[in-house]
N, C-alpha and C. Protein backbone atom coordinates (compact mmCIF):
# COMPACT_ATOMS: atom_id res chain seq x y z
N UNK A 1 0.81 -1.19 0.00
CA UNK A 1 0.00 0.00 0.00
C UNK A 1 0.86 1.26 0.00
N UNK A 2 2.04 1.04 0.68
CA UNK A 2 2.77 2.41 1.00
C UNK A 2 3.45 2.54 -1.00
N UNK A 3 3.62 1.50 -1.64
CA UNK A 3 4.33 1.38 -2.87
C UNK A 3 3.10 2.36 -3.94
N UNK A 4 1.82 2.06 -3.70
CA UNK A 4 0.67 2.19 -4.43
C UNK A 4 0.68 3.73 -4.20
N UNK A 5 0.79 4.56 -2.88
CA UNK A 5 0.74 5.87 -2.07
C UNK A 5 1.39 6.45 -2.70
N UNK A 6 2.80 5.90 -2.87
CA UNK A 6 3.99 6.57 -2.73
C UNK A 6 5.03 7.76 -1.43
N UNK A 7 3.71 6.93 -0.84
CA UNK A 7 4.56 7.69 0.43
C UNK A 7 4.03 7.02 1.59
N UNK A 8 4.77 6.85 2.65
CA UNK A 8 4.57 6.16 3.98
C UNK A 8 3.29 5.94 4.86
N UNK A 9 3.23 4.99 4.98
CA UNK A 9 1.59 5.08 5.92
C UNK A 9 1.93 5.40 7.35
N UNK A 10 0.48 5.77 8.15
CA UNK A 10 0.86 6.47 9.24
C UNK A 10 1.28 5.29 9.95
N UNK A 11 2.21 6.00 11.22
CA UNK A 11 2.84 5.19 12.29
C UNK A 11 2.21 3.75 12.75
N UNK A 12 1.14 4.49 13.41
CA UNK A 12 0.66 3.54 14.26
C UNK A 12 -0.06 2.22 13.23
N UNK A 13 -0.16 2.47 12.17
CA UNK A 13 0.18 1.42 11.37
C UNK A 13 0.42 -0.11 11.72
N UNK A 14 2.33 0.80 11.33
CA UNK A 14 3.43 0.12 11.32
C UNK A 14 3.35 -0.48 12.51
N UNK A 15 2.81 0.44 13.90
CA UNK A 15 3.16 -0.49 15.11
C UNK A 15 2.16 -0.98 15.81
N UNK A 16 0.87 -1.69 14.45
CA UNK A 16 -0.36 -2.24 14.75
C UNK A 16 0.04 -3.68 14.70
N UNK A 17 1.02 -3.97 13.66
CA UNK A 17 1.25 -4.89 12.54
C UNK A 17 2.47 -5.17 13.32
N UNK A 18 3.51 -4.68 13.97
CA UNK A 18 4.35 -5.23 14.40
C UNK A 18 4.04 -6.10 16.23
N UNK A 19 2.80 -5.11 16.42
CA UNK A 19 2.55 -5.54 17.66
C UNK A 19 1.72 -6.94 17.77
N UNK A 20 0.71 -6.84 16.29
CA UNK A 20 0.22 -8.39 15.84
C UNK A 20 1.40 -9.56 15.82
N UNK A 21 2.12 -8.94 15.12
CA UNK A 21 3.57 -10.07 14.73
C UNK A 21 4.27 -10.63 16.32
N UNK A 22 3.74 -9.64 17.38
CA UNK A 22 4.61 -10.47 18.48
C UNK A 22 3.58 -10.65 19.10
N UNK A 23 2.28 -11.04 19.02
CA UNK A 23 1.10 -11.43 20.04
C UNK A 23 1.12 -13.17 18.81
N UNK A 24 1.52 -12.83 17.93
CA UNK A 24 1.91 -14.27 17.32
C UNK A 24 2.84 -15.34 17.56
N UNK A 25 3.97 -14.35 17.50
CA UNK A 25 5.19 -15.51 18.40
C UNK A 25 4.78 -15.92 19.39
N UNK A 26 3.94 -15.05 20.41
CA UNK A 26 3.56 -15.20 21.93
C UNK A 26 3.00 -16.62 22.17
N UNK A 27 2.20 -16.57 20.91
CA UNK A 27 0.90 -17.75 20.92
C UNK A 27 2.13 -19.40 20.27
N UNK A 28 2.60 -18.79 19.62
CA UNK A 28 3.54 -19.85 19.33
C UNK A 28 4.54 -20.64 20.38
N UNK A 29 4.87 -19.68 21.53
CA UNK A 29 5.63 -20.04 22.03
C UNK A 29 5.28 -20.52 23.36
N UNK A 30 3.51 -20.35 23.72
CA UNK A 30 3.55 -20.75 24.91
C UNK A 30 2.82 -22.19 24.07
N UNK A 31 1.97 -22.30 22.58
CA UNK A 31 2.01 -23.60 22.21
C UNK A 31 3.36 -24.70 22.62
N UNK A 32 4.22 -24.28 22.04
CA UNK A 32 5.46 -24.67 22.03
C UNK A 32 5.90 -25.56 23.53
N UNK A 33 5.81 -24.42 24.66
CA UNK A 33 5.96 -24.85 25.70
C UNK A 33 5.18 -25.83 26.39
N UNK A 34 3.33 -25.63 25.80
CA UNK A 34 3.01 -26.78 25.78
C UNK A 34 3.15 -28.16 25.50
N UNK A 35 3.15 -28.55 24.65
CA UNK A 35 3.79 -29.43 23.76
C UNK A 35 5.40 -30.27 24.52
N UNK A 36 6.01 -29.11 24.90
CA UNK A 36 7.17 -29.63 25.26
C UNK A 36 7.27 -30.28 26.33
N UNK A 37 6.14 -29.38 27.70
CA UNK A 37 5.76 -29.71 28.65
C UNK A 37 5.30 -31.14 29.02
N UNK A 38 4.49 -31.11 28.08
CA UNK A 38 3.64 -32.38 27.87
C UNK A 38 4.23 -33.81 27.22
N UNK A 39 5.39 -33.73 26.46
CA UNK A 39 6.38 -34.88 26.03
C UNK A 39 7.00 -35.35 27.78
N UNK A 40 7.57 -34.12 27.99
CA UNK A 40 8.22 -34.73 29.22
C UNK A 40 7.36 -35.25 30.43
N UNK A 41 6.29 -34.70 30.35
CA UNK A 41 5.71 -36.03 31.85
C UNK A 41 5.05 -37.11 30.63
N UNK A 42 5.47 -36.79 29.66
CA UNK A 42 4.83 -38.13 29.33
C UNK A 42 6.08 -39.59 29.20
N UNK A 43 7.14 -39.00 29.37
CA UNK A 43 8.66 -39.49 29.43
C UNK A 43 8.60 -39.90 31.00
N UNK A 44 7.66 -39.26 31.89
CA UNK A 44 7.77 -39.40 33.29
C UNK A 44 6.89 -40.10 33.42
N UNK A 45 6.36 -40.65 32.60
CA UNK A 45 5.26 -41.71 33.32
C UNK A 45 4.14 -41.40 34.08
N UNK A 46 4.14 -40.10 33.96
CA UNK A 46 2.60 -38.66 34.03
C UNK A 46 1.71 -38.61 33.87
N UNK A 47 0.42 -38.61 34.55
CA UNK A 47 -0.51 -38.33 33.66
C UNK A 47 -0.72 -37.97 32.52
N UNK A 48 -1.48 -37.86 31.65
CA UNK A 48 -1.56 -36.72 30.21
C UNK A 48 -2.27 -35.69 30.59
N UNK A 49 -3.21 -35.40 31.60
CA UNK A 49 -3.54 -34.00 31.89
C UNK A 49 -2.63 -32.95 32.24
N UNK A 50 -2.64 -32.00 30.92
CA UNK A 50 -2.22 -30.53 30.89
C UNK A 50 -1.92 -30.02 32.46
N UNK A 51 -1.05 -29.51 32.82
CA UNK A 51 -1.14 -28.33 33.99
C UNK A 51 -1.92 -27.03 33.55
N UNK A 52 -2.60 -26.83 34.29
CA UNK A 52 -3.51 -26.27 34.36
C UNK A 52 -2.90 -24.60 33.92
N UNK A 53 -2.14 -24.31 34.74
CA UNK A 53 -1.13 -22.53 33.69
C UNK A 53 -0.59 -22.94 32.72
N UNK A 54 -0.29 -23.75 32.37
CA UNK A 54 0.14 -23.82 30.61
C UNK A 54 -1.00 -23.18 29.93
N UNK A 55 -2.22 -24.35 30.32
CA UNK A 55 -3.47 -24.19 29.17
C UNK A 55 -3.80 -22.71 29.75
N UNK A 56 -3.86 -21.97 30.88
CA UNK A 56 -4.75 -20.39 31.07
C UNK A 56 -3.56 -19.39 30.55
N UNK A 57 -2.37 -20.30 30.20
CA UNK A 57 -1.47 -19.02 29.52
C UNK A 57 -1.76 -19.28 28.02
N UNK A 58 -2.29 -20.14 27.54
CA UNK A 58 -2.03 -20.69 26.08
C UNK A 58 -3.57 -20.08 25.71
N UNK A 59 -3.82 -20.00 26.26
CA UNK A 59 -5.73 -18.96 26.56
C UNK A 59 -5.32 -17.61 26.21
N UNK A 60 -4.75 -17.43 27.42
CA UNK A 60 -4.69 -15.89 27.50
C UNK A 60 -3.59 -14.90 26.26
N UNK A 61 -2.87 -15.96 25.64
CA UNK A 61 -2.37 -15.57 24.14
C UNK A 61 -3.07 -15.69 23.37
N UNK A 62 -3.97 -16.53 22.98
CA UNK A 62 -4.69 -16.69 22.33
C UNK A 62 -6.18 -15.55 21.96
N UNK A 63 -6.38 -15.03 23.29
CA UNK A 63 -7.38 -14.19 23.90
C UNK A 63 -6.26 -12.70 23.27
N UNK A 64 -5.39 -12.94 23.55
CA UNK A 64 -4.84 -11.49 22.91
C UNK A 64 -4.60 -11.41 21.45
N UNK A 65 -4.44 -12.66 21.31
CA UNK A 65 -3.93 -12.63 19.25
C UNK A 65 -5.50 -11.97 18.65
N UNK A 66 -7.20 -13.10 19.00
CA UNK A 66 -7.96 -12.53 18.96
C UNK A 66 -8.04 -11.00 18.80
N UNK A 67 -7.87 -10.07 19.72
CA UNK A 67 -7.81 -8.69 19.53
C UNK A 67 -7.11 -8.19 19.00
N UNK A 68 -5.94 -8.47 18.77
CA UNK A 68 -4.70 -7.96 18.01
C UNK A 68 -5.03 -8.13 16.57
N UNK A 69 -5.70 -9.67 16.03
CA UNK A 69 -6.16 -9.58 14.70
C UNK A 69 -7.39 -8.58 14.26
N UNK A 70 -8.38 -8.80 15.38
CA UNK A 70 -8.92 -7.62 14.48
C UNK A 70 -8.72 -5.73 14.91
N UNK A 71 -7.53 -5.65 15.47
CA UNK A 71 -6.88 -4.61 15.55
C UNK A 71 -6.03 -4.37 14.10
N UNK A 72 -5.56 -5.15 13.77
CA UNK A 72 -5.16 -5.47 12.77
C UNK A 72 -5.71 -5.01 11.25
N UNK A 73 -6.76 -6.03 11.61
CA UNK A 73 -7.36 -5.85 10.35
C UNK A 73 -8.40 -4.83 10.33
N UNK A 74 -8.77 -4.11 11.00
CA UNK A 74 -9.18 -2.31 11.24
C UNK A 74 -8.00 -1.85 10.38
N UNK A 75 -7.01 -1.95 11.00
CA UNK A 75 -5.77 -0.86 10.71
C UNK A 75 -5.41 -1.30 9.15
N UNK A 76 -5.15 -2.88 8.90
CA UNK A 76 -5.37 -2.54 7.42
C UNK A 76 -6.37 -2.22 6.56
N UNK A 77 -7.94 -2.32 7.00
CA UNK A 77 -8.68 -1.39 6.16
C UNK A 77 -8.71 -0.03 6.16
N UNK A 78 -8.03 0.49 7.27
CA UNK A 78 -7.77 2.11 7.34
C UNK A 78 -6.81 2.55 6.33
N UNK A 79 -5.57 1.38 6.14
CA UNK A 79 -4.86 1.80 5.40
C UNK A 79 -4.94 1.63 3.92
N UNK A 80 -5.77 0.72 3.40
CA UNK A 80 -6.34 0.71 2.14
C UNK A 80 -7.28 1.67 1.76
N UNK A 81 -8.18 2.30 2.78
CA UNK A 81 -9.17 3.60 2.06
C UNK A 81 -8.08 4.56 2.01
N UNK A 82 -7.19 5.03 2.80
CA UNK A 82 -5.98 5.56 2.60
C UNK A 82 -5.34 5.62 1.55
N UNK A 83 -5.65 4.58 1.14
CA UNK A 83 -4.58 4.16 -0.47
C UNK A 83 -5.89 4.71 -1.85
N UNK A 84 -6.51 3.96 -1.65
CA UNK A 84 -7.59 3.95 -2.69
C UNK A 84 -7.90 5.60 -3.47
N UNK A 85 -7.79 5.63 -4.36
CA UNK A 85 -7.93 6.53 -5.10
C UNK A 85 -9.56 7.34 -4.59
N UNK A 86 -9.64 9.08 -4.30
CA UNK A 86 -10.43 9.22 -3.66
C UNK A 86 -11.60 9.07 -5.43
């Protein structure tokens, strides 16, 4: 869009889209920790039930990506009427 403009879109934009990009890793990484969590008591001879803060952290990223996407995707339709030829 900024190529189509020819000139820069506003800030907060940029730091709608970057703040989406790390409410993503977030969600990735407490998956991750799940997962990892969960190999090893299963190596321990563990139950398979989840601990219980894994899953309300793997929530509560999830609960933020939610808002962040459609924070997101506000901010890129702001920035496409922006673009769009009036």
């Amino acid at each position: 869009m900024e190529r189509l403009r020819s000139s820069p879109l506003h800030a907060n934009i940029a730091t709608a889209l970057d703040k989406h990009l790390e409410v993503i890793h977030l969600v990735q990484a407490r998956r991750k920790d799940e997962i990892v969590n969960a190999s090893n008591r299963q190596r321990q001879g563990a139950a398979r039930c989840p601990d219980d803060r894994e899953v309300f952290a793997l929530a509560l990223a999830v609960k933020e990506m939610s808002l962040s996407t459609r924070r997101a995707r506000t901010t890129l339709w702001c920035a496409l009427q922006m673009t769009l030829p009036k």
